[in-house]
Protein backbone atom coordinates (compact mmCIF):
# COMPACT_ATOMS: atom_id res chain seq x y z
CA UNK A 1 0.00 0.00 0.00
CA UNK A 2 1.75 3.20 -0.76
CA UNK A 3 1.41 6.51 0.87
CA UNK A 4 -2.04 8.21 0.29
CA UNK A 5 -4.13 5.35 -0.30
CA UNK A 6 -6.70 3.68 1.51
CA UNK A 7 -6.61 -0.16 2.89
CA UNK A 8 -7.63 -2.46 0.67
CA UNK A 9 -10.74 -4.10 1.07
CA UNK A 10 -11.03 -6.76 3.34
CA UNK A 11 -12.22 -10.24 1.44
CA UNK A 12 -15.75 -10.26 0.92
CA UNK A 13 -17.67 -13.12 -0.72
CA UNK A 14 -19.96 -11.86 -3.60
CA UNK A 15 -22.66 -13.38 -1.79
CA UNK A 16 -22.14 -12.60 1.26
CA UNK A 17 -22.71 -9.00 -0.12
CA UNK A 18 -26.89 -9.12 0.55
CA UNK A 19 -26.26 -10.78 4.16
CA UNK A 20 -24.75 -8.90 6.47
CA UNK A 21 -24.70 -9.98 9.57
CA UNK A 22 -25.93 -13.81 10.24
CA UNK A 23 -26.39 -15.07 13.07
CA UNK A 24 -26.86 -19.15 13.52
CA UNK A 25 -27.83 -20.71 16.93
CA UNK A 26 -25.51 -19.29 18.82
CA UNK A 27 -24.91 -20.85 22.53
CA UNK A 28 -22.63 -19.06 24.94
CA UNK A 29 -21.30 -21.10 28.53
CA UNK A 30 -19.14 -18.93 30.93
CA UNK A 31 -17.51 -22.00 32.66
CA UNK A 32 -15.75 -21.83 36.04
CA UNK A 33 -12.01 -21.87 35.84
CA UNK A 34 -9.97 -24.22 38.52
CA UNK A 35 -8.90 -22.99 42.14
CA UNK A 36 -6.02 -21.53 40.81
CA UNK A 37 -6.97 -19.65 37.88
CA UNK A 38 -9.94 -18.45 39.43
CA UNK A 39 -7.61 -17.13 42.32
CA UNK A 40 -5.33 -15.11 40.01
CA UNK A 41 -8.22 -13.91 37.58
CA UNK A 42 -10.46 -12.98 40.98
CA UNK A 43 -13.18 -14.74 38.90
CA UNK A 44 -16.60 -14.35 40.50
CA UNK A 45 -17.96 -17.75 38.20
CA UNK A 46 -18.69 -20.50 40.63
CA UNK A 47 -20.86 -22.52 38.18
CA UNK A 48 -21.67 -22.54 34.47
CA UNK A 49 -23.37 -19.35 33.17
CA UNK A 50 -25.72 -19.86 30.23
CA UNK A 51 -25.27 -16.47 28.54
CA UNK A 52 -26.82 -16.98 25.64
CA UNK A 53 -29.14 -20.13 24.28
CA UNK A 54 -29.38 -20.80 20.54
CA UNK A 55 -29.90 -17.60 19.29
CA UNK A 56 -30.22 -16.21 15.81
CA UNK A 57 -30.89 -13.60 13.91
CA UNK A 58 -29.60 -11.73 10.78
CA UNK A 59 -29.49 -7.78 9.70
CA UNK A 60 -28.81 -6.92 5.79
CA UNK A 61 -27.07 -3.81 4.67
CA UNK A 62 -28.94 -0.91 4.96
CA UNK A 63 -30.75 -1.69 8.04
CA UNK A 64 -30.77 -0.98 11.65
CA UNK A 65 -31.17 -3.49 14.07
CA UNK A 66 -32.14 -2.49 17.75
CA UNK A 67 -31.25 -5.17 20.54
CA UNK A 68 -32.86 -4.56 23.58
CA UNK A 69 -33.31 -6.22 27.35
CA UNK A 70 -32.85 -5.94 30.71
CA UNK A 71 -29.11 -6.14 32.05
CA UNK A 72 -27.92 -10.49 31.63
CA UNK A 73 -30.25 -10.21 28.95
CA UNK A 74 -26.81 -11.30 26.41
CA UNK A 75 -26.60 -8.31 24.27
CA UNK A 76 -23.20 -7.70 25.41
CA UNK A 77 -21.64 -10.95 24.74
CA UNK A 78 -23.56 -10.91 21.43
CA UNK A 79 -21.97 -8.25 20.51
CA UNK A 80 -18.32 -9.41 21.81
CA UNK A 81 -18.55 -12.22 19.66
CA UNK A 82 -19.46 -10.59 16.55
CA UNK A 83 -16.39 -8.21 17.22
CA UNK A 84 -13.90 -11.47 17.99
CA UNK A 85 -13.81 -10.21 21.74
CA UNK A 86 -15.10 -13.81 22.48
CA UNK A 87 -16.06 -17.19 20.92
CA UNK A 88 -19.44 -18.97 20.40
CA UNK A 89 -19.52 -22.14 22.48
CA UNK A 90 -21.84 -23.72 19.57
CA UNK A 91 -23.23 -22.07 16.42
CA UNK A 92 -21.66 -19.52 14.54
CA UNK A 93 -21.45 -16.18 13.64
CA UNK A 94 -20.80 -14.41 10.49
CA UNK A 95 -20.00 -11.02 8.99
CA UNK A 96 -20.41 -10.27 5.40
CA UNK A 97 -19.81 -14.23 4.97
CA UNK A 98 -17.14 -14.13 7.15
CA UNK A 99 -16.37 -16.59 10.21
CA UNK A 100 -16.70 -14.39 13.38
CA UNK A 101 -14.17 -17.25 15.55
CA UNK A 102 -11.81 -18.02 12.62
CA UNK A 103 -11.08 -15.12 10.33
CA UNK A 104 -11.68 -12.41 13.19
CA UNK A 105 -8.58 -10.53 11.94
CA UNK A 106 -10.68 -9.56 8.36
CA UNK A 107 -13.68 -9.37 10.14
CA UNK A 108 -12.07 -6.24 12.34
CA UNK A 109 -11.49 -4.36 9.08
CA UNK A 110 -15.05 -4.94 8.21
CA UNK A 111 -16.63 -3.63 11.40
CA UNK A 112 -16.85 -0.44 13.40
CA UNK A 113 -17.22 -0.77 16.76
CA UNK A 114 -18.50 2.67 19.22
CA UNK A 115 -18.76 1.68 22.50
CA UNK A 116 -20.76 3.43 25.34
CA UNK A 117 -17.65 5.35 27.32
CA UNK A 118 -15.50 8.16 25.68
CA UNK A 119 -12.27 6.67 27.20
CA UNK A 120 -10.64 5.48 24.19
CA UNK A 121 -10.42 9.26 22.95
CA UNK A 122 -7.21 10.97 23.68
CA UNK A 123 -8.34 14.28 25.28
CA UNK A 124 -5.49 16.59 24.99
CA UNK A 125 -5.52 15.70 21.04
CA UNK A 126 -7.60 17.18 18.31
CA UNK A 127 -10.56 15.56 16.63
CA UNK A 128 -8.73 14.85 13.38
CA UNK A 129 -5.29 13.52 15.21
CA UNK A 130 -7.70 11.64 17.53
CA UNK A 131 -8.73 10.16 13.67
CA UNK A 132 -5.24 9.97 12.35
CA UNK A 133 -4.26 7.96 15.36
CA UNK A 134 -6.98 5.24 14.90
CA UNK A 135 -6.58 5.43 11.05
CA UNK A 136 -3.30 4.23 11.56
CA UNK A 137 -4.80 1.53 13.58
CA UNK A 138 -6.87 0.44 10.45
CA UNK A 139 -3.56 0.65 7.75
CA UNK A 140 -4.70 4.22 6.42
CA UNK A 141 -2.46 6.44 6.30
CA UNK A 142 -1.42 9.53 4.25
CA UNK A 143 -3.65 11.98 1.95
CA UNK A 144 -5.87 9.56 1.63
CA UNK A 145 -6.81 9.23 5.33
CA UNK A 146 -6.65 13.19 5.34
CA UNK A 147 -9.05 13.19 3.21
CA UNK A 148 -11.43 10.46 4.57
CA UNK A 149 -11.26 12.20 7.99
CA UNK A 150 -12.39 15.46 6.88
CA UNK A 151 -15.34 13.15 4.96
CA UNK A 152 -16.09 11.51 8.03
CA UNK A 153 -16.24 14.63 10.37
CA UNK A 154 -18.55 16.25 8.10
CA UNK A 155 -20.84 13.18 7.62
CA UNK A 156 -21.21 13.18 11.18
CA UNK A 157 -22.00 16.75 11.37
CA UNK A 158 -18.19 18.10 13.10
CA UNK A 159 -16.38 18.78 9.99
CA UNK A 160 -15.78 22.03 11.62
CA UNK A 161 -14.39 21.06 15.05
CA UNK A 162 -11.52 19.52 13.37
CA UNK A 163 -8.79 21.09 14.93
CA UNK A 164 -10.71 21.36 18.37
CA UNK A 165 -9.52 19.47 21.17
CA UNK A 166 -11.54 16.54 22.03
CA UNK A 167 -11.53 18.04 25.81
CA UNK A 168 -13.72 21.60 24.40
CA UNK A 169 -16.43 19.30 22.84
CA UNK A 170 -19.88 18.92 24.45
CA UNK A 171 -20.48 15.25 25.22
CA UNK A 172 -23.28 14.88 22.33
CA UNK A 173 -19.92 16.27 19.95
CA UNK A 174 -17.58 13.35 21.75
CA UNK A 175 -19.92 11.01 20.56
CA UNK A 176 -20.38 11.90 16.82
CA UNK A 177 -16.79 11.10 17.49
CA UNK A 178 -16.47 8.30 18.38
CA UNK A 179 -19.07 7.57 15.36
CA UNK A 180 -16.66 9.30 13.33
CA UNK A 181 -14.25 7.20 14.30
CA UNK A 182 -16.36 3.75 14.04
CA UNK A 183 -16.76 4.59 10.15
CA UNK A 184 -12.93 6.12 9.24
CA UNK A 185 -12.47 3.01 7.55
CA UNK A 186 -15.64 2.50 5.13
CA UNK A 187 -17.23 -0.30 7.21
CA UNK A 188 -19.37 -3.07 6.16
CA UNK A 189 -21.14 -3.34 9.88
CA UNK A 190 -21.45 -0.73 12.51
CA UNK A 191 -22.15 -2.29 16.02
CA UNK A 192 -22.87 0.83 18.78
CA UNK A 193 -23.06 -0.22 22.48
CA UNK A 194 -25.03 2.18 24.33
CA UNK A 195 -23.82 5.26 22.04
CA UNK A 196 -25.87 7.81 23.99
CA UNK A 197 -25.47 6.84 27.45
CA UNK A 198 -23.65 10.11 28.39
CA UNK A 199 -25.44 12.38 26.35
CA UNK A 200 -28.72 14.87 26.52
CA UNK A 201 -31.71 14.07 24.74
CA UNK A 202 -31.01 16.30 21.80
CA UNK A 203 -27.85 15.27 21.38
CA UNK A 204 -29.03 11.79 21.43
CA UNK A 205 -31.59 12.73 18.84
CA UNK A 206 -29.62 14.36 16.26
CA UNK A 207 -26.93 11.37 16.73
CA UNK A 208 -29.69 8.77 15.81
CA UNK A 209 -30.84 10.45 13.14
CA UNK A 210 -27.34 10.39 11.63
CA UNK A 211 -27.50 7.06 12.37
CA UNK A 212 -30.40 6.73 10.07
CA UNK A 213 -28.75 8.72 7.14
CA UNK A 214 -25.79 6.64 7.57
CA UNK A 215 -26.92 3.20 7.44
CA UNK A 216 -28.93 4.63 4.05
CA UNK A 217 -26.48 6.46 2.04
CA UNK A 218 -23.20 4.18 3.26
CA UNK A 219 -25.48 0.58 2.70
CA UNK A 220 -24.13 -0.70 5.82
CA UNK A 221 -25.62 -2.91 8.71
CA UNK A 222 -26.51 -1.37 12.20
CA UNK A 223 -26.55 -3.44 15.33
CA UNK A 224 -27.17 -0.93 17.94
CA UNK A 225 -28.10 -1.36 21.87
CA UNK A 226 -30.17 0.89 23.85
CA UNK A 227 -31.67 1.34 27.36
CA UNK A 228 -33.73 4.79 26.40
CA UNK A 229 -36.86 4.07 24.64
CA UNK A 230 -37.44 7.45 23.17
CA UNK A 231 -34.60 6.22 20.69
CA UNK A 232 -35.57 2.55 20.04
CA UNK A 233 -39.04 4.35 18.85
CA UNK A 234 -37.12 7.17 16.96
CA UNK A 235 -35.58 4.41 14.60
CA UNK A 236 -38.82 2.63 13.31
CA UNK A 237 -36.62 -0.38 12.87
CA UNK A 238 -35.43 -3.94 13.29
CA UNK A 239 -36.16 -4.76 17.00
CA UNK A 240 -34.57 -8.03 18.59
CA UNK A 241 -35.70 -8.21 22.74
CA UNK A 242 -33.25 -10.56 24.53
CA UNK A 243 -34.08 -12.31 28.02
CA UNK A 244 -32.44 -14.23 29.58
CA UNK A 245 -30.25 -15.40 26.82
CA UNK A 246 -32.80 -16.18 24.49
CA UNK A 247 -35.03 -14.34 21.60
CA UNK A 248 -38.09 -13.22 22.75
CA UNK A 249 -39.11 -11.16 19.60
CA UNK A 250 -37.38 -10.62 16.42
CA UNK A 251 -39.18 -8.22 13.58
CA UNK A 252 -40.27 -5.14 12.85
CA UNK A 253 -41.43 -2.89 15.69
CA UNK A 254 -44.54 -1.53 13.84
CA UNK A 255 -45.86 -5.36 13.78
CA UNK A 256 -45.15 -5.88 17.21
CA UNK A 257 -47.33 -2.98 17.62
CA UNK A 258 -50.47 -4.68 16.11
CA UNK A 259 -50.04 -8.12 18.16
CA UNK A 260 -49.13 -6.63 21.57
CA UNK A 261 -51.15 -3.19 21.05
CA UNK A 262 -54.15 -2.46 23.68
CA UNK A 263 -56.89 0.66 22.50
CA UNK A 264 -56.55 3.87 24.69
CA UNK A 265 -58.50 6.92 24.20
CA UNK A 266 -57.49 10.32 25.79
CA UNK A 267 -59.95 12.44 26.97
CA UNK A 268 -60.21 16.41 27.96
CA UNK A 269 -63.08 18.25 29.15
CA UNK A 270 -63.68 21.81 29.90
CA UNK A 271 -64.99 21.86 33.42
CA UNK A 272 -63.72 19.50 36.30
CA UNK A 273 -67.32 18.73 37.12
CA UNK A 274 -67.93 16.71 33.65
CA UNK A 275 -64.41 15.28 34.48
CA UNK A 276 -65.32 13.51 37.37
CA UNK A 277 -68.56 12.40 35.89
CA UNK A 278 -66.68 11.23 33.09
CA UNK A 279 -64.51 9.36 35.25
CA UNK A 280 -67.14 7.63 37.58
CA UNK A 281 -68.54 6.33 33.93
CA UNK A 282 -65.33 4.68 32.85
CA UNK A 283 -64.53 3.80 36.65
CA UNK A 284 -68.03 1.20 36.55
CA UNK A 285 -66.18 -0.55 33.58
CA UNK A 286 -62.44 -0.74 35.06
CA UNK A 287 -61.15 0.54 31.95
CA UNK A 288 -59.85 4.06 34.24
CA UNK A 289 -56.33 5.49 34.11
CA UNK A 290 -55.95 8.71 34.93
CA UNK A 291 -53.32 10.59 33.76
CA UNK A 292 -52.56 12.77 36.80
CA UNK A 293 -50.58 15.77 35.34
CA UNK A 294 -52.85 15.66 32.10
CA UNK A 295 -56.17 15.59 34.92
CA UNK A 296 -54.77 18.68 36.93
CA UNK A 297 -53.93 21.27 34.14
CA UNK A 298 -56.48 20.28 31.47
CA UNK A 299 -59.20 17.83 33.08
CA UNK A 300 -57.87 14.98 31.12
CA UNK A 301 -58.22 11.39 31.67
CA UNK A 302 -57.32 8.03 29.95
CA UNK A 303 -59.44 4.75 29.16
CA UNK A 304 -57.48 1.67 28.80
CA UNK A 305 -58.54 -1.80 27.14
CA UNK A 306 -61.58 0.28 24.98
CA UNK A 307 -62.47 0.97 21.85
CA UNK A 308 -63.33 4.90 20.63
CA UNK A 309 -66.71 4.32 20.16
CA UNK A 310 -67.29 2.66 23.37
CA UNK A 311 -66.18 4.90 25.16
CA UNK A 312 -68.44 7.30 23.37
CA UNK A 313 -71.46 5.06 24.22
CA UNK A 314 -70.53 4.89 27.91
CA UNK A 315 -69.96 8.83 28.69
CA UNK A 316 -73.06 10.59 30.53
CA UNK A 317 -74.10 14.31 29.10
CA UNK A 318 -73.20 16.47 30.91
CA UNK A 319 -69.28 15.23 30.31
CA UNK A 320 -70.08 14.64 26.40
CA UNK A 321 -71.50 18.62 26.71
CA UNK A 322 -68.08 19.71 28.19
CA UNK A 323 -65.75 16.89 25.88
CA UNK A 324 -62.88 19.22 24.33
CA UNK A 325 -61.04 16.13 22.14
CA UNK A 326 -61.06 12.57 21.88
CA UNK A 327 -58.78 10.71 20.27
CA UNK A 328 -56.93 6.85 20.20
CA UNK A 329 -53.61 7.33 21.73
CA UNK A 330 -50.59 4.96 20.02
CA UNK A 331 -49.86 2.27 23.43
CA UNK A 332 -46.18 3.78 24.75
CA UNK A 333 -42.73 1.76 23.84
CA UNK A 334 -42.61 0.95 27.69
CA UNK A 335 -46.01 -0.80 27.94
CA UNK A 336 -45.34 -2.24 24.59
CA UNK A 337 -42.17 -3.89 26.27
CA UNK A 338 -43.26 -4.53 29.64
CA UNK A 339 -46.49 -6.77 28.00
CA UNK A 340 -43.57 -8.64 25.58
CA UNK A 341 -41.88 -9.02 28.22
CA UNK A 342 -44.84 -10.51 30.49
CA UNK A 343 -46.52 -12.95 28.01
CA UNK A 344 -44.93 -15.97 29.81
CA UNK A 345 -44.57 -14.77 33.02
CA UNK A 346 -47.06 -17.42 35.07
């Protein structure tokens, strides 16, 4: 490779082109090391820890893929195996046709990896010799990586923080370098571990919807984890909810919507007194939630497990008189989750 040019591109298969990421009944066992290892390594294993049980999934270029559950859910260690950070104990594991376990080495050069902390960034450095630096990493090196730097700071929207040091940016900035950073080298998959754990929630809006453009105009696959909801809606993706080691949904979130969904109807009235008449109707059918804040600023209230036109049927006059709006309300991410979540539970 001579100076100015980018790496060339890791091997791809031509048909591994439309795939990916694939993921094939994959197991993971944490097993308990002997006395002594488990001594020097201050292990905490004392028996076998199923981390994750047969799983698999796969996300094509182009799309975003959210993987959500509660903490031991296995999204980390899904993710450290798809990254070579740790082997499968049974299935496999592929990237763009590529063995995860045996040709982890190409697979690196195919993936860009932004994890949840800041700490890899050098803080005293600028944002484009924080990108030299890991450029070098990848084999680029040169006017070329000059080049793809500025490319990559302006995709991301800090094309003009260049020469700032990473230490002056806001953390929202810090992130959309580390993104920066996670696609210096043209990736084929973009994996994102918590990416907007430390910021606000406008930062963490305007760094998703990069995250849409990117995964659009760059046609690569997004694996991305998330605890805040407000994002996991914001993507209108690929959802995969992990428990316990195991798949409990895999699809698109819009058709989740339609088997999980329960009907609500807000309600506002003008006086409190058709409020509370309102509220003794739809109290007699147990379909009553009130929405406190909602109730004490605008006398609204919220039916639960009914249909608009029941509702309707079931309000008395003098709150139909007073009704301001009416309207089916879309069942919040959080319920959505929680009754996913709660199917099995005995």
């Amino acid at each position: 490779m001579t100076s100015g040019e980018l790496m060339t591109e890791p091997r791809v298969s031509t048909a591994a082109q439309t795939r990916g990421v694939v993921v094939r009944d994959v197991t993971k066992v944490y097993r308990p090391s002997n006395k002594l290892l488990s001594f020097l390594l201050r292990s905490p294993i004392k028996e076998e820890v199923h981390a994750l049980n047969g799983i698999s999934f796969s996300v094509p270029p182009g799309e975003i893929c959210a993987v959500v559950g509660p903490n031991g859910a296995g999204k980390s260690t899904t993710f450290r195996i798809l990254i070579g950070l740790t082997t499968a104990t049974t299935g496999s594991a592929q990237i763009m046709g590529l063995d995860c376990e045996t040709e982890s080495l190409e697979i690196r050069r195919l993936i860009g990896w932004m994890p949840s902390e800041d700490r890899s960034l050098i803080m005293r450095l600028s944002c484009a010799d924080n990108l030299i630096f890991h450029g070098q990493l990848q084999g680029l090196s040169g006017a070329g990586l000059r080049k793809r730097i500025q490319e990559t700071l302006d995709l991301v929207g800090i094309g003009h923080r260049a020469k700032d040091s990473v230490f002056s940016l806001s953390s929202g900035m810090r992130a959309r370098l580390q993104l920066a950073r996670s696609l210096l080298h043209r990736p084929k998959v973009l994996i994102l571990d918590e990416p907007t754990a430390t910021v606000d929630p406008i930062a963490s809006y305007e760094l998703i919807e990069t995250l849409k453009h990117v995964a659009t105009d760059e046609d690569i696959s997004i694996l991305i984890s998330s605890h805040r909801l407000d994002e996991i809606e914001a993507l209108h993706s690929h959802i995969i909810l992990l428990e316990g080691g195991a798949i409990k949904y895999d699809g698109d979130l819009d058709a989740l919507r339609e088997v999980h969904t329960r009907p609500r109807v807000q309600l506002e009235f003008r006086t409190p007194e058709a409020t509370s008449a309102a509220s003794n109707a739809l109290a007699t059918r147990g379909v009553l939630e009130i929405d406190a804040e909602t109730e004490l600023e605008l006398g609204g209230l919220l039916a639960q497990d009914i249909e608009l036109g029941d509702v309707v049927a079931v309000l008395p006059a003098e709150a139909t008189r007073s009704l301001v709006t009416i309207r089916e309300e879309a069942m919040p991410l959080r319920d959505l989750l929680a009754a996913v979540y709660q199917k099995d539970q005995p």
